[in-house]
C-alpha atoms as a PDB file:
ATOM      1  CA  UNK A   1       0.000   0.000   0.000  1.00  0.00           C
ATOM      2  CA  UNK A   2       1.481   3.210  -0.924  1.00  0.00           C
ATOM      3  CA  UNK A   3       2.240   5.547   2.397  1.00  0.00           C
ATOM      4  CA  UNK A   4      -0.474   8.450   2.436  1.00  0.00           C
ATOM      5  CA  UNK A   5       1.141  12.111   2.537  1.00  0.00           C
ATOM      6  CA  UNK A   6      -0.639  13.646   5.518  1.00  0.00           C
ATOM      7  CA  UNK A   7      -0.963  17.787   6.254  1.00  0.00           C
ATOM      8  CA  UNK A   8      -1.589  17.962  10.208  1.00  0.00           C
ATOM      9  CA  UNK A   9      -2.803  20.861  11.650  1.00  0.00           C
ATOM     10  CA  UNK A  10      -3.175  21.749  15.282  1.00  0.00           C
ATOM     11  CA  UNK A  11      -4.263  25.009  17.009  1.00  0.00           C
ATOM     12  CA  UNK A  12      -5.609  23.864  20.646  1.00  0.00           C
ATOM     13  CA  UNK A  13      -2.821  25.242  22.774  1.00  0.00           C
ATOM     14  CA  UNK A  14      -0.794  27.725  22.713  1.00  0.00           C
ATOM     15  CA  UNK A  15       1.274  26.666  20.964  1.00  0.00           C
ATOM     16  CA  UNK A  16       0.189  26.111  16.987  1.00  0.00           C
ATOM     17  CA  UNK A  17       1.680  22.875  15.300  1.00  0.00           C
ATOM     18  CA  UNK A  18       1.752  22.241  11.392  1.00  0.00           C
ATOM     19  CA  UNK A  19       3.276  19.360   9.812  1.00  0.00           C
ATOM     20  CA  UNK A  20       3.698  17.220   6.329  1.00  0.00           C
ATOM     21  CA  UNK A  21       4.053  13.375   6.817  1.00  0.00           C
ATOM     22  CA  UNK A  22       4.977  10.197   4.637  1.00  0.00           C
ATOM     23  CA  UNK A  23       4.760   7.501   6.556  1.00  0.00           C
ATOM     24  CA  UNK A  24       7.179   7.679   9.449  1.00  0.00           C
ATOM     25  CA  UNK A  25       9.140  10.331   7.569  1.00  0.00           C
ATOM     26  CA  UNK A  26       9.031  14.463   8.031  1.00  0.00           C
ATOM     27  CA  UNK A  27       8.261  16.541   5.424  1.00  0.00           C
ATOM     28  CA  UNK A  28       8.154  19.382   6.674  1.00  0.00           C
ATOM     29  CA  UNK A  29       7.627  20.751  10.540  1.00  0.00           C
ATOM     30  CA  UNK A  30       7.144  23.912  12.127  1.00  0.00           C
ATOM     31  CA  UNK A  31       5.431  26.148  15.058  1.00  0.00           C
ATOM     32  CA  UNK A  32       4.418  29.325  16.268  1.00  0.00           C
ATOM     33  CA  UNK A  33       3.535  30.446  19.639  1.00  0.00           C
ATOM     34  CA  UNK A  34       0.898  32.398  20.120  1.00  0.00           C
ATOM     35  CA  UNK A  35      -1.815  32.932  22.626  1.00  0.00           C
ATOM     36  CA  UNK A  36      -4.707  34.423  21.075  1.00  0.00           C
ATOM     37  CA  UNK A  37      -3.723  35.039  17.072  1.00  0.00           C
ATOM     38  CA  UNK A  38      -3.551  31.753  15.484  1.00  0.00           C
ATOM     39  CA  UNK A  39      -6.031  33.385  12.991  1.00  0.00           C
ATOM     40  CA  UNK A  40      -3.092  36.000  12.022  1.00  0.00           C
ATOM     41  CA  UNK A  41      -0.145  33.529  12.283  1.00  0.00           C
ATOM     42  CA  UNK A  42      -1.301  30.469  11.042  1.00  0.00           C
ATOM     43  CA  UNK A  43      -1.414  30.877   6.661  1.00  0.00           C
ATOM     44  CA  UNK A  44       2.229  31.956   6.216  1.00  0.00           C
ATOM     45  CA  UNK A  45       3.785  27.850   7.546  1.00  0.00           C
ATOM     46  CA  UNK A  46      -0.003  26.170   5.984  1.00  0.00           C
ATOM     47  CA  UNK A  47       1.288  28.238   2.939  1.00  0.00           C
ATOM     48  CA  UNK A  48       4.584  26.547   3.031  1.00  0.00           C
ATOM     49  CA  UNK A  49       3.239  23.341   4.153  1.00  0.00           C
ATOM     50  CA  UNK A  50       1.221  22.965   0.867  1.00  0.00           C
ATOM     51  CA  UNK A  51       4.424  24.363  -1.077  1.00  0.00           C
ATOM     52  CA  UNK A  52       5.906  20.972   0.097  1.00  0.00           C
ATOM     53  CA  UNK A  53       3.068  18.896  -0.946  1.00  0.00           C
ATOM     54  CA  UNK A  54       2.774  20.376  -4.391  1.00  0.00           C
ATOM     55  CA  UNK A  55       0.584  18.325  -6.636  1.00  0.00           C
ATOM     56  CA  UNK A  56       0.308  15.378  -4.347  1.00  0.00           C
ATOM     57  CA  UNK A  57      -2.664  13.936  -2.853  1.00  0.00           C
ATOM     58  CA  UNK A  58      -3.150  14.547   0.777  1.00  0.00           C
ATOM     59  CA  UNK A  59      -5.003  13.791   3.523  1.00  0.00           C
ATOM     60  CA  UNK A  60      -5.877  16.092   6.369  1.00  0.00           C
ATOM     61  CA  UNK A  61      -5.522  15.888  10.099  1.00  0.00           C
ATOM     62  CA  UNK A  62      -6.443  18.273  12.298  1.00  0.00           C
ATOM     63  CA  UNK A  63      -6.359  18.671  16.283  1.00  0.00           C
ATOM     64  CA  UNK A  64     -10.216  18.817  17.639  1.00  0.00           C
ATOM     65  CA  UNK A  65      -9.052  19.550  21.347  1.00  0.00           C
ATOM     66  CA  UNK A  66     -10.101  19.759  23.769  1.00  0.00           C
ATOM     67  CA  UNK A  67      -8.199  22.650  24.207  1.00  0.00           C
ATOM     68  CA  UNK A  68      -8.771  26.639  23.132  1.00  0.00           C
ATOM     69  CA  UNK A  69     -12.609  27.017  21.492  1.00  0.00           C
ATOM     70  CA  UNK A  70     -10.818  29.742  19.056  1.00  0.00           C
ATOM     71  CA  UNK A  71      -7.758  27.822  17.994  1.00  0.00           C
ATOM     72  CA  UNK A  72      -9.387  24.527  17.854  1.00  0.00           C
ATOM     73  CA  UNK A  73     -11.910  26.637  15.148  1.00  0.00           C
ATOM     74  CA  UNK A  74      -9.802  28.250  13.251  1.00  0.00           C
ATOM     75  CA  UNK A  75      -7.865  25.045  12.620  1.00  0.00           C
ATOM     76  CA  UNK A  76     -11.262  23.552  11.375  1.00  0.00           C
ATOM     77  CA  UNK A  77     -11.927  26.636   9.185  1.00  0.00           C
ATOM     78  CA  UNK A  78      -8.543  26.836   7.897  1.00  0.00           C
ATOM     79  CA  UNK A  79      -8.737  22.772   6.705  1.00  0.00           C
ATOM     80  CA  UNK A  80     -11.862  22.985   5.891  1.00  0.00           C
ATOM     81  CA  UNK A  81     -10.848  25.653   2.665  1.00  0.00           C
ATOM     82  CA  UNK A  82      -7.886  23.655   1.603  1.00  0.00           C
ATOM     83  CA  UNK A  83      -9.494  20.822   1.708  1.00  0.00           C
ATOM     84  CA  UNK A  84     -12.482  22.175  -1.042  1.00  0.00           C
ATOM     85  CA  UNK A  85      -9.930  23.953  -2.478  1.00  0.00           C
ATOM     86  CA  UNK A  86      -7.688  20.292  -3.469  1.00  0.00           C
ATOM     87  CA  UNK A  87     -10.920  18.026  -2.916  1.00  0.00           C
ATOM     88  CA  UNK A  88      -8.336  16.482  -0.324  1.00  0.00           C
ATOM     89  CA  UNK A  89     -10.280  13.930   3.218  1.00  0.00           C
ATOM     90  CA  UNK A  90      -9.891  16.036   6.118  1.00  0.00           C
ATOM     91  CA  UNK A  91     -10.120  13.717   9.412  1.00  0.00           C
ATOM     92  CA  UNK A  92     -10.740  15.063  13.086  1.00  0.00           C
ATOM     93  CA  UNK A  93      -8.594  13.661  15.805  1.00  0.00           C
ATOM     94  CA  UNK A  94      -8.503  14.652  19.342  1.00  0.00           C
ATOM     95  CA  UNK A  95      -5.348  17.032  20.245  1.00  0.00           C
ATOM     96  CA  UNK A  96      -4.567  15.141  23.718  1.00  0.00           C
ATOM     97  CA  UNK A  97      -4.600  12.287  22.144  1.00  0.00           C
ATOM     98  CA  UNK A  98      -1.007  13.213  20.084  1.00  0.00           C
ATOM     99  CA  UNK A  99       1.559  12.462  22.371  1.00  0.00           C
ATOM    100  CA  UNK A 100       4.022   9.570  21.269  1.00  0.00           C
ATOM    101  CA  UNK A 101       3.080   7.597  24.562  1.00  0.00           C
ATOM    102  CA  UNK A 102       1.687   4.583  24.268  1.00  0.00           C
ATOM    103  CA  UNK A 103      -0.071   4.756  27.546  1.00  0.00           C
ATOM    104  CA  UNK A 104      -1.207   8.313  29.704  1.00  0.00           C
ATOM    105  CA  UNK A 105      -4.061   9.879  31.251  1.00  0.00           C
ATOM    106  CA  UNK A 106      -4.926  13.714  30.772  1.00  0.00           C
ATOM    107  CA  UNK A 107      -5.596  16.368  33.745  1.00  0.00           C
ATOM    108  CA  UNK A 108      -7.039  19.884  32.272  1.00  0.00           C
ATOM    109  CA  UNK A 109      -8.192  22.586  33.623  1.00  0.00           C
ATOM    110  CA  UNK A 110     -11.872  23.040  32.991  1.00  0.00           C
ATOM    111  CA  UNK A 111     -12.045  26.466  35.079  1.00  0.00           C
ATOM    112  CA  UNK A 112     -14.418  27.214  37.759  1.00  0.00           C
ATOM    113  CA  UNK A 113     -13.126  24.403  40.051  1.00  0.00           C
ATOM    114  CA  UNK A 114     -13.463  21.895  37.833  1.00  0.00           C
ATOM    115  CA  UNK A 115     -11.226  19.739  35.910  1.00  0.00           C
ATOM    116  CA  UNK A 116     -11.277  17.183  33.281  1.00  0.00           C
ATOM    117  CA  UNK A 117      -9.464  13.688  33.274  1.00  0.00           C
ATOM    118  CA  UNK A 118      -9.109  11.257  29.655  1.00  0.00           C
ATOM    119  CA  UNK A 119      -7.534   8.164  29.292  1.00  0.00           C
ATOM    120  CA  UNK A 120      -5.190   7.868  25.887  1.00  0.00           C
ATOM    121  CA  UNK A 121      -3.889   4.219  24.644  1.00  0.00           C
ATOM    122  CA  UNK A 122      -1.531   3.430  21.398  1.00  0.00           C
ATOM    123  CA  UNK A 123      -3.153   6.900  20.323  1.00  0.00           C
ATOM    124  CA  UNK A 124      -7.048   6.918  20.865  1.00  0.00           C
ATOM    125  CA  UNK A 125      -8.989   7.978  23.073  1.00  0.00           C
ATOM    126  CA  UNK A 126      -9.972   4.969  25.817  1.00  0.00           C
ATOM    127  CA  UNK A 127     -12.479   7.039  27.964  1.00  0.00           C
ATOM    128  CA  UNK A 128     -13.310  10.348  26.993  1.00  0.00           C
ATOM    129  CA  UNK A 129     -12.768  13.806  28.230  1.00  0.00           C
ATOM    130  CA  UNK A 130     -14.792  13.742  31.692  1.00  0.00           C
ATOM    131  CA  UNK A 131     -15.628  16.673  33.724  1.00  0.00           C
ATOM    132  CA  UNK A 132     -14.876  15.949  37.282  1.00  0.00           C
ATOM    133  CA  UNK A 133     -14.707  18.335  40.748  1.00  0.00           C
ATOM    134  CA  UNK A 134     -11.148  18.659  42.052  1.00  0.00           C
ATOM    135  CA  UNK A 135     -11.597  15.660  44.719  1.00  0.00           C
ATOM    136  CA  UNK A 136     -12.689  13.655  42.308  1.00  0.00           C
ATOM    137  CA  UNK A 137      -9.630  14.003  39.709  1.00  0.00           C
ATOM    138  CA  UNK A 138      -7.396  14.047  42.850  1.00  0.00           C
ATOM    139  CA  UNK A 139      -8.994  10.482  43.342  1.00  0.00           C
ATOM    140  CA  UNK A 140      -8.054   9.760  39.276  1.00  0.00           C
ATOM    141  CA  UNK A 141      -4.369  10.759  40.194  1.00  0.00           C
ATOM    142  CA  UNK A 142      -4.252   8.726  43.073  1.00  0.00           C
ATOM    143  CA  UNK A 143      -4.329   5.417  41.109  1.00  0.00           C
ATOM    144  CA  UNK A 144      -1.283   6.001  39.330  1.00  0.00           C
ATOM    145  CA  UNK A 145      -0.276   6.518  35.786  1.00  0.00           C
ATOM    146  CA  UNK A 146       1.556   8.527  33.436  1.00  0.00           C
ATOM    147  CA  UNK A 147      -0.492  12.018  33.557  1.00  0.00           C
ATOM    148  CA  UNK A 148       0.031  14.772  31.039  1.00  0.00           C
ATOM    149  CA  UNK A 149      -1.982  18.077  30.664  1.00  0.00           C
ATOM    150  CA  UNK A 150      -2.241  19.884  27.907  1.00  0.00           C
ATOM    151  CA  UNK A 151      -2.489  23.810  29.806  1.00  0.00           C
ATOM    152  CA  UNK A 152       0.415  25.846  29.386  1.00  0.00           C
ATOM    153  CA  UNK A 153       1.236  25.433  32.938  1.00  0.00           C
ATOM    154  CA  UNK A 154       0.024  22.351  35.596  1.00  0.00           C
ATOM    155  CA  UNK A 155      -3.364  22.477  36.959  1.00  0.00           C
ATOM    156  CA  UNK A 156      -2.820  23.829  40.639  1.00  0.00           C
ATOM    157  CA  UNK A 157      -4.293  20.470  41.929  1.00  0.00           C
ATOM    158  CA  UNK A 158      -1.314  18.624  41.052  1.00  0.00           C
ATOM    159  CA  UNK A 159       2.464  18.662  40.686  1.00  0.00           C
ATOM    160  CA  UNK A 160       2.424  15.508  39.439  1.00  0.00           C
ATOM    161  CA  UNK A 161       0.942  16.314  36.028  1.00  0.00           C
ATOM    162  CA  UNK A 162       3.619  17.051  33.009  1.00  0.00           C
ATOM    163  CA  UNK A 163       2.677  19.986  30.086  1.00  0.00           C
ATOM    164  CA  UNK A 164       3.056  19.000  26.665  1.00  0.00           C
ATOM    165  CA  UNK A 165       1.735  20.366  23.450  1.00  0.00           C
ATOM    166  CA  UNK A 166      -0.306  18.384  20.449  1.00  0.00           C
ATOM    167  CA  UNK A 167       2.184  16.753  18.039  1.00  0.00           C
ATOM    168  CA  UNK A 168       1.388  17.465  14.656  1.00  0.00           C
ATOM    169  CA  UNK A 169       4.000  15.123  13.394  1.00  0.00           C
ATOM    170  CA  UNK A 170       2.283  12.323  15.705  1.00  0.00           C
ATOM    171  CA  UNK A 171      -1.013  13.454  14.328  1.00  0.00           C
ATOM    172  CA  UNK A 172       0.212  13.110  10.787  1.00  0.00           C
ATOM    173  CA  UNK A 173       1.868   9.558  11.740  1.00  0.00           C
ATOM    174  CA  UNK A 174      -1.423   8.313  13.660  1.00  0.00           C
ATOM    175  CA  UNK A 175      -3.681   9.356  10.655  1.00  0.00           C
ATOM    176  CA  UNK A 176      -1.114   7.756   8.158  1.00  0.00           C
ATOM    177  CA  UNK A 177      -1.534   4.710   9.972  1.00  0.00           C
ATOM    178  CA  UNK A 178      -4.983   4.625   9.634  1.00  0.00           C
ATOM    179  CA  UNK A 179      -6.995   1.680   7.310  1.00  0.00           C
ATOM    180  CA  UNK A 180      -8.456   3.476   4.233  1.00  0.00           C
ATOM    181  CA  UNK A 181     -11.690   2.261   5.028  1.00  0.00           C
ATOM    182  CA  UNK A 182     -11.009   4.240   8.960  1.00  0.00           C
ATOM    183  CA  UNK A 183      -9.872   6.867   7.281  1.00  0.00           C
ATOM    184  CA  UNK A 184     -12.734   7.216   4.046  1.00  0.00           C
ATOM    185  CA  UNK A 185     -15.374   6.704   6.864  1.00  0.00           C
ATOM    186  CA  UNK A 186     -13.613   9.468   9.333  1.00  0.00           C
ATOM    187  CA  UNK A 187     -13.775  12.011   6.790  1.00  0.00           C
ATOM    188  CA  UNK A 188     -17.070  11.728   6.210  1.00  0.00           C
ATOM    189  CA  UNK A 189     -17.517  12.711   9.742  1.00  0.00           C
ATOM    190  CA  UNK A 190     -18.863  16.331  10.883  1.00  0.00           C
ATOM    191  CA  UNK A 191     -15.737  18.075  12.235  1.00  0.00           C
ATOM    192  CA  UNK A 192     -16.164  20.250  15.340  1.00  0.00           C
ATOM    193  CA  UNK A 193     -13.978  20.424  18.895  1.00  0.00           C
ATOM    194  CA  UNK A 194     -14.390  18.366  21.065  1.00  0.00           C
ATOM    195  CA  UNK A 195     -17.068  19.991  24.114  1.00  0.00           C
ATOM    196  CA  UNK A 196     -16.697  19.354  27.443  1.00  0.00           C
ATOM    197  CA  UNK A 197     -20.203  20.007  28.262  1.00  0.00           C
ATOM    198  CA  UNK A 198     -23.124  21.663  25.687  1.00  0.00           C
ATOM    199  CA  UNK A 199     -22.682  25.318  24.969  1.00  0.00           C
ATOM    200  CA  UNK A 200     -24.592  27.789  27.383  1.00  0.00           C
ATOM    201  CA  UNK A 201     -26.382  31.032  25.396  1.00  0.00           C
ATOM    202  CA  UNK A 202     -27.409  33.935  27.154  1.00  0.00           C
ATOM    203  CA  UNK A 203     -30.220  35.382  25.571  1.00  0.00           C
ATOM    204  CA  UNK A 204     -30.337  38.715  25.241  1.00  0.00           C
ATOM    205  CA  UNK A 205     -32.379  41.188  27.309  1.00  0.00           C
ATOM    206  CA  UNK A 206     -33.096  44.442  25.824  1.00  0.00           C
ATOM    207  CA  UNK A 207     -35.761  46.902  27.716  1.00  0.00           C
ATOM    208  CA  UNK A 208     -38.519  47.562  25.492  1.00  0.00           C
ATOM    209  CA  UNK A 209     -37.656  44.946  23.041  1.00  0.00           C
ATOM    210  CA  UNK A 210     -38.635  41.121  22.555  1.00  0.00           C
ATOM    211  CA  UNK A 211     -37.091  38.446  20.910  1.00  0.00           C
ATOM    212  CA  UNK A 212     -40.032  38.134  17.703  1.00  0.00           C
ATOM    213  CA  UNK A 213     -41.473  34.843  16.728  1.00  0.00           C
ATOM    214  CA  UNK A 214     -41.026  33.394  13.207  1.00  0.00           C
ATOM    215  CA  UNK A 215     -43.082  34.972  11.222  1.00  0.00           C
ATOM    216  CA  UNK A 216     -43.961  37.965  13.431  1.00  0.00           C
ATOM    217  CA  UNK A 217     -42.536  41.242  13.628  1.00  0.00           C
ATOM    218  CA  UNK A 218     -40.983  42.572  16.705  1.00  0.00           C
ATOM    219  CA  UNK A 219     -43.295  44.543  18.972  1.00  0.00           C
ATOM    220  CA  UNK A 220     -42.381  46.926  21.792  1.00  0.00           C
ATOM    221  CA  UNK A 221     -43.213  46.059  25.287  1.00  0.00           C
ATOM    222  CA  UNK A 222     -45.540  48.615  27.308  1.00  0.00           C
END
């Protein structure tokens, strides 16, 4: 079977990660830090990463998080056009799951108090990204491991936990492993990050105003 050129993409952390695999072997590598402009950053190395591919055929991989909403996003967006653009498989794979480990568990910080713990193996994903209060990761720690986080700095709970960043060489390698039926039937698959819990909306509350039903026009409260 001939060995897939992957483009690997990952924008959950801080840290943004592009890479162009062949098998086990490195196209091309590179990364950026930045905290909150992936968006501004990100075109120049995908520009160079295509550059390398030329007129190949590629596959796509890109990091689904969990991680930053934003980057994770952006990544999508950016695939998303190069992959129309080249009529090129774009697969989602989970950012924590990138490491070149064959066994860990994840610690993140979910904010307010909580955390969330995942279990990785050979990697995928053995149990998923699970909220949990900070006794109950504690408990998680307890019972041994190799853990990794993917925050820029250890969750406060523990200074047990090691900080990495996604691999986007590992990503490439992991989705040029895959079977082409895994890999036709993955990229058929809707991409979005990966939620810890369902998205909360505020609806907005204007004096004097109403949200109108469909069909009706808005009317002013007395």
């Amino acid at each position: 079977m001939t060995e897939r050129i992957v483009l690997a993409l990952d924008l959950s952390s801080s840290r943004g990660v592009i890479a162009v695999t062949k098998g086990e072997v490195v196209l091309f590598e590179t990364s950026f830090q930045s905290e909150r402009s992936h968006n501004a950053q990100v075109f120049s190395p995908l520009k160079e990463a295509l550059e390398i591919i030329g007129n190949h055929k590629a596959v796509i991989a890109v990091g689904t998080g969990p991680g930053s909403y934003t980057g994770v996003r952006i990544a999508i967006a950016a695939v998303q056009g190069v992959a129309l653009s080249r009529d090129w498989p774009v697969l989602g794979w989970p950012s924590i799951a990138t490491v070149d480990l064959p066994h860990y568990h994840i610690l993140g910080d979910a904010r307010r108090g909580r955390f969330y713990t995942a279990t990785v193996m050979a990697g995928h994903l053995i149990t998923p990204p699970t909220l949990q209060s900070a006794e109950q990761a504690l408990t998680e720690i307890s019972k041994g491991g190799k853990w990794l986080s993917l925050d820029s700095k250890p969750p406060a709970i523990s200074v047990e936990v090691e900080c990495f960043h996604p691999d986007a060489v590992q990503l490439g390698r992991l989705v040029g492993r895959c079977s082409e039926e895994k890999a036709t039937s993955s990229s058929k698959a809707l991409l979005e990050p990966i939620y810890l819990e369902e998205a909360f909306i505020t609806m907005a509350k204007k004096i004097g105003k109403t949200v109108p039903l469909k069909g009706k026009t808005p009317s002013k409260e007395v």
